[in-house]
C-alpha atoms as a PDB file:
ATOM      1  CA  UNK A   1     -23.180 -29.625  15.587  1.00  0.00           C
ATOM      2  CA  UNK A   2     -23.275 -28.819  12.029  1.00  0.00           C
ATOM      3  CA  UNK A   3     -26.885 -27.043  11.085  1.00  0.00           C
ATOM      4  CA  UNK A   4     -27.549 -26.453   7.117  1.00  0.00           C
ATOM      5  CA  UNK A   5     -30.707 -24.812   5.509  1.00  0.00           C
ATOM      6  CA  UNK A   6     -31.958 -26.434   2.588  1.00  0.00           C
ATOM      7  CA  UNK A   7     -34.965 -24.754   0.721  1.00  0.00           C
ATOM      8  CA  UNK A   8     -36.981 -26.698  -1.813  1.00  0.00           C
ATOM      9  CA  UNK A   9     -38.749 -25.419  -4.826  1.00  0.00           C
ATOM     10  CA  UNK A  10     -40.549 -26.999  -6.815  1.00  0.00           C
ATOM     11  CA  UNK A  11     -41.786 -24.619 -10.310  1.00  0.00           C
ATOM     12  CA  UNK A  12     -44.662 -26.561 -10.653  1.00  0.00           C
ATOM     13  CA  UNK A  13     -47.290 -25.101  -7.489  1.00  0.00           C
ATOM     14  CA  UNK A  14     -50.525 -26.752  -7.749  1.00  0.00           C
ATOM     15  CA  UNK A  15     -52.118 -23.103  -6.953  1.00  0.00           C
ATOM     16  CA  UNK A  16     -49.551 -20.783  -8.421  1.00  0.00           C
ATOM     17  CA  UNK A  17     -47.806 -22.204 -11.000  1.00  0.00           C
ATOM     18  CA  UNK A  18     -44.087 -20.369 -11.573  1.00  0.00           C
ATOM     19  CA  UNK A  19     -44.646 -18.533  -7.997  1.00  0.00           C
ATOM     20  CA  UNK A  20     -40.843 -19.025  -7.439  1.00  0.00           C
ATOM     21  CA  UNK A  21     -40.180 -17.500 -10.345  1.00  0.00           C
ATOM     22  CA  UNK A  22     -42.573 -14.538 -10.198  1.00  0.00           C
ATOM     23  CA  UNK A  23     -40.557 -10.795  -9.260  1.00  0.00           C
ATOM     24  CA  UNK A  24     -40.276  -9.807  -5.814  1.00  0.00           C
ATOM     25  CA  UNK A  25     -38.750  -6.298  -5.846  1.00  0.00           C
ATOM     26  CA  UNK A  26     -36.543  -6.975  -8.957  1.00  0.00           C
ATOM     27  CA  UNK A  27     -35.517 -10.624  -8.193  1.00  0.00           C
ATOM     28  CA  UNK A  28     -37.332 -13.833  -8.274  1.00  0.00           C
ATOM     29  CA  UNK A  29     -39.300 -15.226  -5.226  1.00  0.00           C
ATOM     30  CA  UNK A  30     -36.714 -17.776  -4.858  1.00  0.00           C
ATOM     31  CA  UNK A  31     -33.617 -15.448  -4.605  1.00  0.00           C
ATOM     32  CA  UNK A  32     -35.175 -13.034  -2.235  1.00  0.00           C
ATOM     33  CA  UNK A  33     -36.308 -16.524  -0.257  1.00  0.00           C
ATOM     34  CA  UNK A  34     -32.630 -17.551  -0.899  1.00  0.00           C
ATOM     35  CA  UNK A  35     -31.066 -14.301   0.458  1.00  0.00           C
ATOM     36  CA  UNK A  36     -32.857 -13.470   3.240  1.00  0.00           C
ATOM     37  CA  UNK A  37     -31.671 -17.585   4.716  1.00  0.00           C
ATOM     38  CA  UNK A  38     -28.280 -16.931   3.751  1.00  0.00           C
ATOM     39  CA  UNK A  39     -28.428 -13.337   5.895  1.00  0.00           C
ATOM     40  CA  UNK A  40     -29.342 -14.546   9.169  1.00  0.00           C
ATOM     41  CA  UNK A  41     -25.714 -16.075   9.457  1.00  0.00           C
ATOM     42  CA  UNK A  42     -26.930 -19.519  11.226  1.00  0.00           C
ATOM     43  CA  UNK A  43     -26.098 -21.941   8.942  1.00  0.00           C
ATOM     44  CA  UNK A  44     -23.024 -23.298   7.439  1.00  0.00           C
ATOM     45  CA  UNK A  45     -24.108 -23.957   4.522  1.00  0.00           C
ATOM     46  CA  UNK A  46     -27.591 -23.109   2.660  1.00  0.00           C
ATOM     47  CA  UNK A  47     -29.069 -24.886  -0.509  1.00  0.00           C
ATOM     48  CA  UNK A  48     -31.807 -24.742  -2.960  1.00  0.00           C
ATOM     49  CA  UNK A  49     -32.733 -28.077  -3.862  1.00  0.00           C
ATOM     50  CA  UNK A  50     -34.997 -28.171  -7.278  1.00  0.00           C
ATOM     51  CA  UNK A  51     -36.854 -30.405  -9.527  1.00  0.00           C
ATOM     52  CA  UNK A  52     -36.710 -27.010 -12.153  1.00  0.00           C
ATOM     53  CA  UNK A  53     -33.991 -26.042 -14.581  1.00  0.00           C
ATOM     54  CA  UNK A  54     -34.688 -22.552 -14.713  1.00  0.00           C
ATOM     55  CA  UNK A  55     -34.709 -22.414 -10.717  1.00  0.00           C
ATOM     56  CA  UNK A  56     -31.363 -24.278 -10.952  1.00  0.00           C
ATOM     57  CA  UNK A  57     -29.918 -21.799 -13.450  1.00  0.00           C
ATOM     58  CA  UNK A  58     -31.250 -18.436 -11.339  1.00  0.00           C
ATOM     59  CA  UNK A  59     -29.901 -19.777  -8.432  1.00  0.00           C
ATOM     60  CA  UNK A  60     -26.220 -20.748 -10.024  1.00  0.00           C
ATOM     61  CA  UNK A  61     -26.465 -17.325 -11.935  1.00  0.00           C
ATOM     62  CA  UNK A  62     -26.433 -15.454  -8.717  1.00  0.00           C
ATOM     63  CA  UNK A  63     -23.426 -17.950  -7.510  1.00  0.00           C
ATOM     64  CA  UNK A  64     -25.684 -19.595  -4.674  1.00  0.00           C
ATOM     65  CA  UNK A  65     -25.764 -23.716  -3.643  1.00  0.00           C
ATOM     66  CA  UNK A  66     -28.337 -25.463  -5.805  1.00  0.00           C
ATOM     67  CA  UNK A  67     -28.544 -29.049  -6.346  1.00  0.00           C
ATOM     68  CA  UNK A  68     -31.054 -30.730  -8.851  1.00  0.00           C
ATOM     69  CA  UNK A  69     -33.451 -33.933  -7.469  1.00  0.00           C
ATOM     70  CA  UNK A  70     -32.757 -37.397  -9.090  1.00  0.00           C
ATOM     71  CA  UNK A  71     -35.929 -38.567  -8.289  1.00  0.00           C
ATOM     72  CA  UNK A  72     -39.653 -37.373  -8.673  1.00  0.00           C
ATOM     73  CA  UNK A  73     -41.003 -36.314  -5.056  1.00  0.00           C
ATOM     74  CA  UNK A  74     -44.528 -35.573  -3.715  1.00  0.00           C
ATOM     75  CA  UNK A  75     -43.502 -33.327  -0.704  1.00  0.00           C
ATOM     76  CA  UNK A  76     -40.389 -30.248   0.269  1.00  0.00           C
ATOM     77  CA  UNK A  77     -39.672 -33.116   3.105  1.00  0.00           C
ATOM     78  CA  UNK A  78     -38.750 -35.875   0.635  1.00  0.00           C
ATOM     79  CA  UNK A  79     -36.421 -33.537  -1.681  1.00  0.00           C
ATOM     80  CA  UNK A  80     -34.452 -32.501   1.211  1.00  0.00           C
ATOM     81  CA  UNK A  81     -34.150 -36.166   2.485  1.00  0.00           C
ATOM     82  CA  UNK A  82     -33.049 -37.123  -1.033  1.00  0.00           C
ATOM     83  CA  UNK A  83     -30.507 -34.351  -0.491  1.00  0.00           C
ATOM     84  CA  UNK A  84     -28.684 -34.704   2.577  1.00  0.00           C
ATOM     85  CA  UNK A  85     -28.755 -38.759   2.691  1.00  0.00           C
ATOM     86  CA  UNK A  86     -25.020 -38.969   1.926  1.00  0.00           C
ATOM     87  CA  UNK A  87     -24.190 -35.773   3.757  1.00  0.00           C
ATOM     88  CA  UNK A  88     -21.998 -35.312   7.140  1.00  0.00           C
ATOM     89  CA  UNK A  89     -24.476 -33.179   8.849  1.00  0.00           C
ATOM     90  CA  UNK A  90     -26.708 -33.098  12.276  1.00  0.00           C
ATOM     91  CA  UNK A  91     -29.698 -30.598  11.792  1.00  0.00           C
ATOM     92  CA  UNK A  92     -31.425 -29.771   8.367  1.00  0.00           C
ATOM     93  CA  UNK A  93     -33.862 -26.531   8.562  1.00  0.00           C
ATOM     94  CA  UNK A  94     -36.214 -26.777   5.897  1.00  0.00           C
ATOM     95  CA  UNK A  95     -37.068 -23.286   4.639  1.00  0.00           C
ATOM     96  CA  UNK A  96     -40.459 -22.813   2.397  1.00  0.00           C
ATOM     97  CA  UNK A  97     -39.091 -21.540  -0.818  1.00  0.00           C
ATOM     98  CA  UNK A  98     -42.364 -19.138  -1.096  1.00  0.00           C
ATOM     99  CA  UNK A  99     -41.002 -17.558   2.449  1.00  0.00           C
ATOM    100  CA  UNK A 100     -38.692 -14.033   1.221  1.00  0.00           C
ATOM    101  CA  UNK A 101     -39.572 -12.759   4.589  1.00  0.00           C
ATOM    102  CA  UNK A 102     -37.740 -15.814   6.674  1.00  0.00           C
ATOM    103  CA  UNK A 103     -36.215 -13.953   9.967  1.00  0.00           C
ATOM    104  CA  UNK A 104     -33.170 -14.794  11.888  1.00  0.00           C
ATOM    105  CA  UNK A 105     -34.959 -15.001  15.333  1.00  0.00           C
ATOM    106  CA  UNK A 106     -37.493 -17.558  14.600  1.00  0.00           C
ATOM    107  CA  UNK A 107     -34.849 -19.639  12.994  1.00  0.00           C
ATOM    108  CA  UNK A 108     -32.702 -19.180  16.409  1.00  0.00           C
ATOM    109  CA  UNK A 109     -35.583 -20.584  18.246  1.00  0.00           C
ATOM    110  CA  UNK A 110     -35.713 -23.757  16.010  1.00  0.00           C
ATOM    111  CA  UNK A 111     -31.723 -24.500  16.422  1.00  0.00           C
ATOM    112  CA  UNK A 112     -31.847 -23.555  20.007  1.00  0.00           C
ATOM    113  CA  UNK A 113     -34.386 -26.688  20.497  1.00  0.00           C
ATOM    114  CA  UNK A 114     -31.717 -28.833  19.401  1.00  0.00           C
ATOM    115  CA  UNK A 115     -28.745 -27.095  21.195  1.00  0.00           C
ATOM    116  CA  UNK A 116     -30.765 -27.815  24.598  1.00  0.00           C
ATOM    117  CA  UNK A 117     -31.735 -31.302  24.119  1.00  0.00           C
ATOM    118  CA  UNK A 118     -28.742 -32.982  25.411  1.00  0.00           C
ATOM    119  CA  UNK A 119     -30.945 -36.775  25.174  1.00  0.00           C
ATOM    120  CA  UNK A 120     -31.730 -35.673  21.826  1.00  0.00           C
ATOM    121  CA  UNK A 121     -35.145 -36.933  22.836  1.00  0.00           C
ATOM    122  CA  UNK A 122     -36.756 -34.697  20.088  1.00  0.00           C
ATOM    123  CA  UNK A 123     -36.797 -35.269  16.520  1.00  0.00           C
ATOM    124  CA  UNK A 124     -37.769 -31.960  15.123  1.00  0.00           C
ATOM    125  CA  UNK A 125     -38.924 -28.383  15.667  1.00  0.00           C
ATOM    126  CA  UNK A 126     -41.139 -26.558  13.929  1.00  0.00           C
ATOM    127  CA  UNK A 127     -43.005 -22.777  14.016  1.00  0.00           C
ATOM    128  CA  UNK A 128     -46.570 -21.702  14.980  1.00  0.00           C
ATOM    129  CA  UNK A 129     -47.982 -18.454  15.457  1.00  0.00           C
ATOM    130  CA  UNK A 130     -51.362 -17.400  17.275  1.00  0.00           C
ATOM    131  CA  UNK A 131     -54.366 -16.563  15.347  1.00  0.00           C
ATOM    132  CA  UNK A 132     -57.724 -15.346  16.108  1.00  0.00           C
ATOM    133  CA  UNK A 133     -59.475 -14.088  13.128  1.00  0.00           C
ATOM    134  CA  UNK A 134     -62.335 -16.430  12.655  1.00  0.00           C
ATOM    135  CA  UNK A 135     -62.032 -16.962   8.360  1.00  0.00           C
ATOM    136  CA  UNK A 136     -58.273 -17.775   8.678  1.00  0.00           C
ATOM    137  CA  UNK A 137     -59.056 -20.585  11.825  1.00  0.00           C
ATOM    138  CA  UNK A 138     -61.741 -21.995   9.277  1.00  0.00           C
ATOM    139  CA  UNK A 139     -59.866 -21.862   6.105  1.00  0.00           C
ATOM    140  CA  UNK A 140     -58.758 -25.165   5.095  1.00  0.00           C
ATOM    141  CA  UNK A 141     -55.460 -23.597   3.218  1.00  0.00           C
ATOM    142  CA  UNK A 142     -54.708 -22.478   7.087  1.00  0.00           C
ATOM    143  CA  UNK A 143     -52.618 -25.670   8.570  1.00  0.00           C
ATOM    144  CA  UNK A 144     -53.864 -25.172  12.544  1.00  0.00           C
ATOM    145  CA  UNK A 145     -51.836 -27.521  15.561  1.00  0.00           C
ATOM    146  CA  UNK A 146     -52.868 -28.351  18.917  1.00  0.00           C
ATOM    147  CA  UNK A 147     -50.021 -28.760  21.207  1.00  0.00           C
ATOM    148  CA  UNK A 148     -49.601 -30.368  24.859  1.00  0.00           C
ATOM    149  CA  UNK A 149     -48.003 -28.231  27.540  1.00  0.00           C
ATOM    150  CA  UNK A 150     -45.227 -28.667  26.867  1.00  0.00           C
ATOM    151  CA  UNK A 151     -45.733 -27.687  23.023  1.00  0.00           C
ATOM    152  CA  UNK A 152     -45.220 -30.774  21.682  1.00  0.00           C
ATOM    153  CA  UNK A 153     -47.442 -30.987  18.812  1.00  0.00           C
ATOM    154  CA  UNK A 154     -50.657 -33.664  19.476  1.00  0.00           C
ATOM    155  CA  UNK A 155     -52.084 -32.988  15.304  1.00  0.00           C
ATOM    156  CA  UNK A 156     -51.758 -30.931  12.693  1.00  0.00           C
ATOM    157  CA  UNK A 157     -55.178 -30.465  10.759  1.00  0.00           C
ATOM    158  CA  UNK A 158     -56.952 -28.083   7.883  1.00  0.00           C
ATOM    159  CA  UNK A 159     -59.920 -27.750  10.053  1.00  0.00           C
ATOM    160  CA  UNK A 160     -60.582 -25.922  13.278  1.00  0.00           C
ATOM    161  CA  UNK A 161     -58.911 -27.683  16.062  1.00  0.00           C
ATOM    162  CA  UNK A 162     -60.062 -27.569  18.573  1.00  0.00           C
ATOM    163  CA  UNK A 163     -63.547 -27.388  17.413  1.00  0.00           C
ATOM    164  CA  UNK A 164     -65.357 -24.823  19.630  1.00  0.00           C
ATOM    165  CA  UNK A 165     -68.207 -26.346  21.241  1.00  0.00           C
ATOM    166  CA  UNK A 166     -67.320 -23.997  24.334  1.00  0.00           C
ATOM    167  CA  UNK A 167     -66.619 -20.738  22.934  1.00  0.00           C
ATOM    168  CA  UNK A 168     -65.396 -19.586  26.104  1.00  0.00           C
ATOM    169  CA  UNK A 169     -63.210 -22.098  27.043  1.00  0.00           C
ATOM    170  CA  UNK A 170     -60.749 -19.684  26.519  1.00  0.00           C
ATOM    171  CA  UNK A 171     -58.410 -21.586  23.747  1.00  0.00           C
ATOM    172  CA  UNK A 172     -56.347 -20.583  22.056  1.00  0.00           C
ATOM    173  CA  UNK A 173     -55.731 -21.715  17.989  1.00  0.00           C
ATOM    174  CA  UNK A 174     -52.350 -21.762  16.069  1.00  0.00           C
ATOM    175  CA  UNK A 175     -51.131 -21.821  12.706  1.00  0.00           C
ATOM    176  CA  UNK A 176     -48.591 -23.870  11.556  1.00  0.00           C
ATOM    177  CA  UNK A 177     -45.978 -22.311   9.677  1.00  0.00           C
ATOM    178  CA  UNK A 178     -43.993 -24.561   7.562  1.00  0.00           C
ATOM    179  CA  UNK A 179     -40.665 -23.598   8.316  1.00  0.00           C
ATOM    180  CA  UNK A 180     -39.229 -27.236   9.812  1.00  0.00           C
ATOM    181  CA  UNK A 181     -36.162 -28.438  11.602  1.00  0.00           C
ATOM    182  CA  UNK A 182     -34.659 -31.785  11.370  1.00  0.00           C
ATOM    183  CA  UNK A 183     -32.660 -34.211  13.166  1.00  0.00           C
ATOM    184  CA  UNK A 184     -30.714 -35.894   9.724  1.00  0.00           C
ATOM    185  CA  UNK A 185     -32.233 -38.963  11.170  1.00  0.00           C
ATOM    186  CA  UNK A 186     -35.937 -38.001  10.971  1.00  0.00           C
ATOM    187  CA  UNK A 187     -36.052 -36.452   7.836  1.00  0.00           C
ATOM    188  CA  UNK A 188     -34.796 -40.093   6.447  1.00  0.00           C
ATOM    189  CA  UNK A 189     -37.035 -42.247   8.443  1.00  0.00           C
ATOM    190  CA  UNK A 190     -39.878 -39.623   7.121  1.00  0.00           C
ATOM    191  CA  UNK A 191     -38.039 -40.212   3.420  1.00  0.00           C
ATOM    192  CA  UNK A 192     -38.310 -44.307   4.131  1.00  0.00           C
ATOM    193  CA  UNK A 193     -41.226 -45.084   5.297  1.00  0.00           C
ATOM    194  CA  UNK A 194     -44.807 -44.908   3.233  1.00  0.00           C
ATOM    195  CA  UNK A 195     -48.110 -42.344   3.837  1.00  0.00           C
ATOM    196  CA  UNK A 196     -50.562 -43.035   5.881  1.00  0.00           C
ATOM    197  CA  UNK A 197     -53.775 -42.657   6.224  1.00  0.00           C
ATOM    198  CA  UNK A 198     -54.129 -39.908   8.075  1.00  0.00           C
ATOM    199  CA  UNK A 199     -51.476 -37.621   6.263  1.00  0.00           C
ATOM    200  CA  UNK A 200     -53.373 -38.762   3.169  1.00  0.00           C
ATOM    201  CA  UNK A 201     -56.773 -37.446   3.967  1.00  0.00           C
ATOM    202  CA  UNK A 202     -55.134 -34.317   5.300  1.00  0.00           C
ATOM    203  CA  UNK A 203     -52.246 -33.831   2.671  1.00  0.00           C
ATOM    204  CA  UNK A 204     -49.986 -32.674   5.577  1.00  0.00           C
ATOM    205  CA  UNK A 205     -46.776 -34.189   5.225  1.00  0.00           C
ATOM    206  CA  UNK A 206     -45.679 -33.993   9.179  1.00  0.00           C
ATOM    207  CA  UNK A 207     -48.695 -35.513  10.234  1.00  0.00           C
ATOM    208  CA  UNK A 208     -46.561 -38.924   9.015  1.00  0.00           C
ATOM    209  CA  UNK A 209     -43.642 -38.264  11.591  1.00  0.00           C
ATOM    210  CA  UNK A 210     -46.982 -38.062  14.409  1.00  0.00           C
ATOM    211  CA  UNK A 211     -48.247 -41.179  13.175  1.00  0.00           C
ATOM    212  CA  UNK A 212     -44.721 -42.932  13.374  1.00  0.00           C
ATOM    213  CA  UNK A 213     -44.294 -41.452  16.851  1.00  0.00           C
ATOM    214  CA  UNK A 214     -42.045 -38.939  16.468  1.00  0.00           C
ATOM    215  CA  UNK A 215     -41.369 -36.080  18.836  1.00  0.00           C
ATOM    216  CA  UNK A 216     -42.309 -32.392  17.205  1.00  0.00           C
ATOM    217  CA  UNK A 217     -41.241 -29.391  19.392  1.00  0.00           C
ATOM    218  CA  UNK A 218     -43.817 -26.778  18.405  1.00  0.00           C
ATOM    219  CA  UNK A 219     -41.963 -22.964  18.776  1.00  0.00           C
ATOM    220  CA  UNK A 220     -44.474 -20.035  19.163  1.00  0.00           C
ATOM    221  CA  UNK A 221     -43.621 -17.018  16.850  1.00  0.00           C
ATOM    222  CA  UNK A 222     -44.822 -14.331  16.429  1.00  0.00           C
ATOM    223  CA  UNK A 223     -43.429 -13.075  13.015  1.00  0.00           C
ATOM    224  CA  UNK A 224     -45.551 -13.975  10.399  1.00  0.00           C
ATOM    225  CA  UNK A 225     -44.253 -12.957   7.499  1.00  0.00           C
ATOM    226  CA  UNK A 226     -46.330 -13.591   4.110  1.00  0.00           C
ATOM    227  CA  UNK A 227     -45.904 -17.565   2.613  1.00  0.00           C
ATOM    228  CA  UNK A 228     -46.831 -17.000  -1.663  1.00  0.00           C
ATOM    229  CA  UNK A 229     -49.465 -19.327  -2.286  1.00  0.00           C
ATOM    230  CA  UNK A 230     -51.554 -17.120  -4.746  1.00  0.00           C
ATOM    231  CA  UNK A 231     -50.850 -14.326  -6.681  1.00  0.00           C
ATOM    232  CA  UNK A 232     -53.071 -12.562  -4.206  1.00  0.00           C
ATOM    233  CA  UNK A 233     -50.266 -13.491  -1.615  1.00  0.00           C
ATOM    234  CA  UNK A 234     -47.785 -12.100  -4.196  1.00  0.00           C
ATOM    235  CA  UNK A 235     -49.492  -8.675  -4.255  1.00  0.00           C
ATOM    236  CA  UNK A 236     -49.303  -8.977  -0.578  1.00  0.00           C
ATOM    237  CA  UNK A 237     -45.901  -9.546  -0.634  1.00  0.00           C
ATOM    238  CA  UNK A 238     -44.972  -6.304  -2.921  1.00  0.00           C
ATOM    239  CA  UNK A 239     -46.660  -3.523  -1.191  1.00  0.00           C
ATOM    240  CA  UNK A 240     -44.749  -5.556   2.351  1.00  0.00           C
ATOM    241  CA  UNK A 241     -41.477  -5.313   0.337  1.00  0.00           C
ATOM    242  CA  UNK A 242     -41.775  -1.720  -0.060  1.00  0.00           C
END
């Protein structure tokens, strides 16, 4: 089974424009993002994929795997897709390029999905941790998912799910962390066919793949790491680094 990482980074952030760019510890977001995939030693081979020439040129500068986009894309999911169409390859992980704190043993959970679904009845993984604090479960930046019992995922959704009319029924809510793996063939359905409504309202991409009725395999974690989405996550991020 061959397994590749490909990260996607787009300059142009609605919220932080240039985050990939910005200095983690003496090196770009992007590199530090780029390093820390390349460390864990799971993939054979691990790409930036980029709609940015000066992402493009950091990356080659540093001698890494970067490949430019051909075409103009909404979402990380349809980059990658464009990417790995013409590739001889089985499982794509797609790692946030705003994620320099990506660990080996989360990834290992998402490729060990794949390496135990001999039907390959499942057409990808993805990572969720548990959160309680009562501003991050409201916050509509916060992607929460409600899984069955067998943590498949049943939504993905920027408001509270599930919304607690019984505040001691004793649920628990998760975050979605949008670190994905892919069956080759499910990232180019997801490339194929159009939006929906419901990933529309939402403006969460896998929310198409439910709709379609795919099969997500939901991995608890409990790493959380710190995704750069402001540049109050990047001063996060700094005083974490040191």
């Amino acid at each position: 089974m061959k397994i590749i990482s490909m990260i996607p980074a787009r300059y142009s952030a609605s919220r932080f424009p240039g985050k990939l760019m910005q200095d983690l510890g003496g090196k770009p977001v992007i590199v530090r993002t780029y390093e820390a995939t390349i460390a864990t030693q799971l993939f054979d081979e691990v790409y930036v994929v980029t709609d940015s020439e000066i992402i493009f040129k950091e990356i080659e500068k540093i001698g890494g795997k970067v490949m430019m986009s051909q075409k103009e894309h909404d979402c990380g999911s349809d980059r990658i897709a464009e990417a790995v169409e013409f590739m001889d390859i089985d499982i794509v992980i797609n790692v946030q390029g705003d994620e320099p704190f990506t660990d080996k043993e989360s990834l290992s959970k998402l490729i060990d999905v794949f390496k135990d679904d001999y039907d390959k009845n499942i057409d990808l993984a993805s990572l969720m941790v548990h959160i309680t604090d009562s501003e991050e479960i409201e916050n509509p930046n916060t992607v929460k998912v409600i899984v069955d019992r067998e943590n498949f995922a049943l939504y993905f959704s920027r408001s509270p799910i599930p919304y607690p009319r019984d505040k001691n029924a004793g649920v628990k809510y998760f975050k979605h962390k949008g670190v994905y793996a892919f069956r080759k063939e499910a990232i180019l359905d997801f490339y194929r066919l159009p939006m929906l409504p419901l990933e529309a309202s939402e403006k969460i991409e896998c929310i198409r793949y439910l709709e379609y009725g795919k099969r997500i395999k939901m991995v608890e974690t409990d790493v959380l790491g710190v995704e750069i989405d402001t540049p109050e996550d990047l001063e996060r991020a700094k005083r974490e680094w040191k």
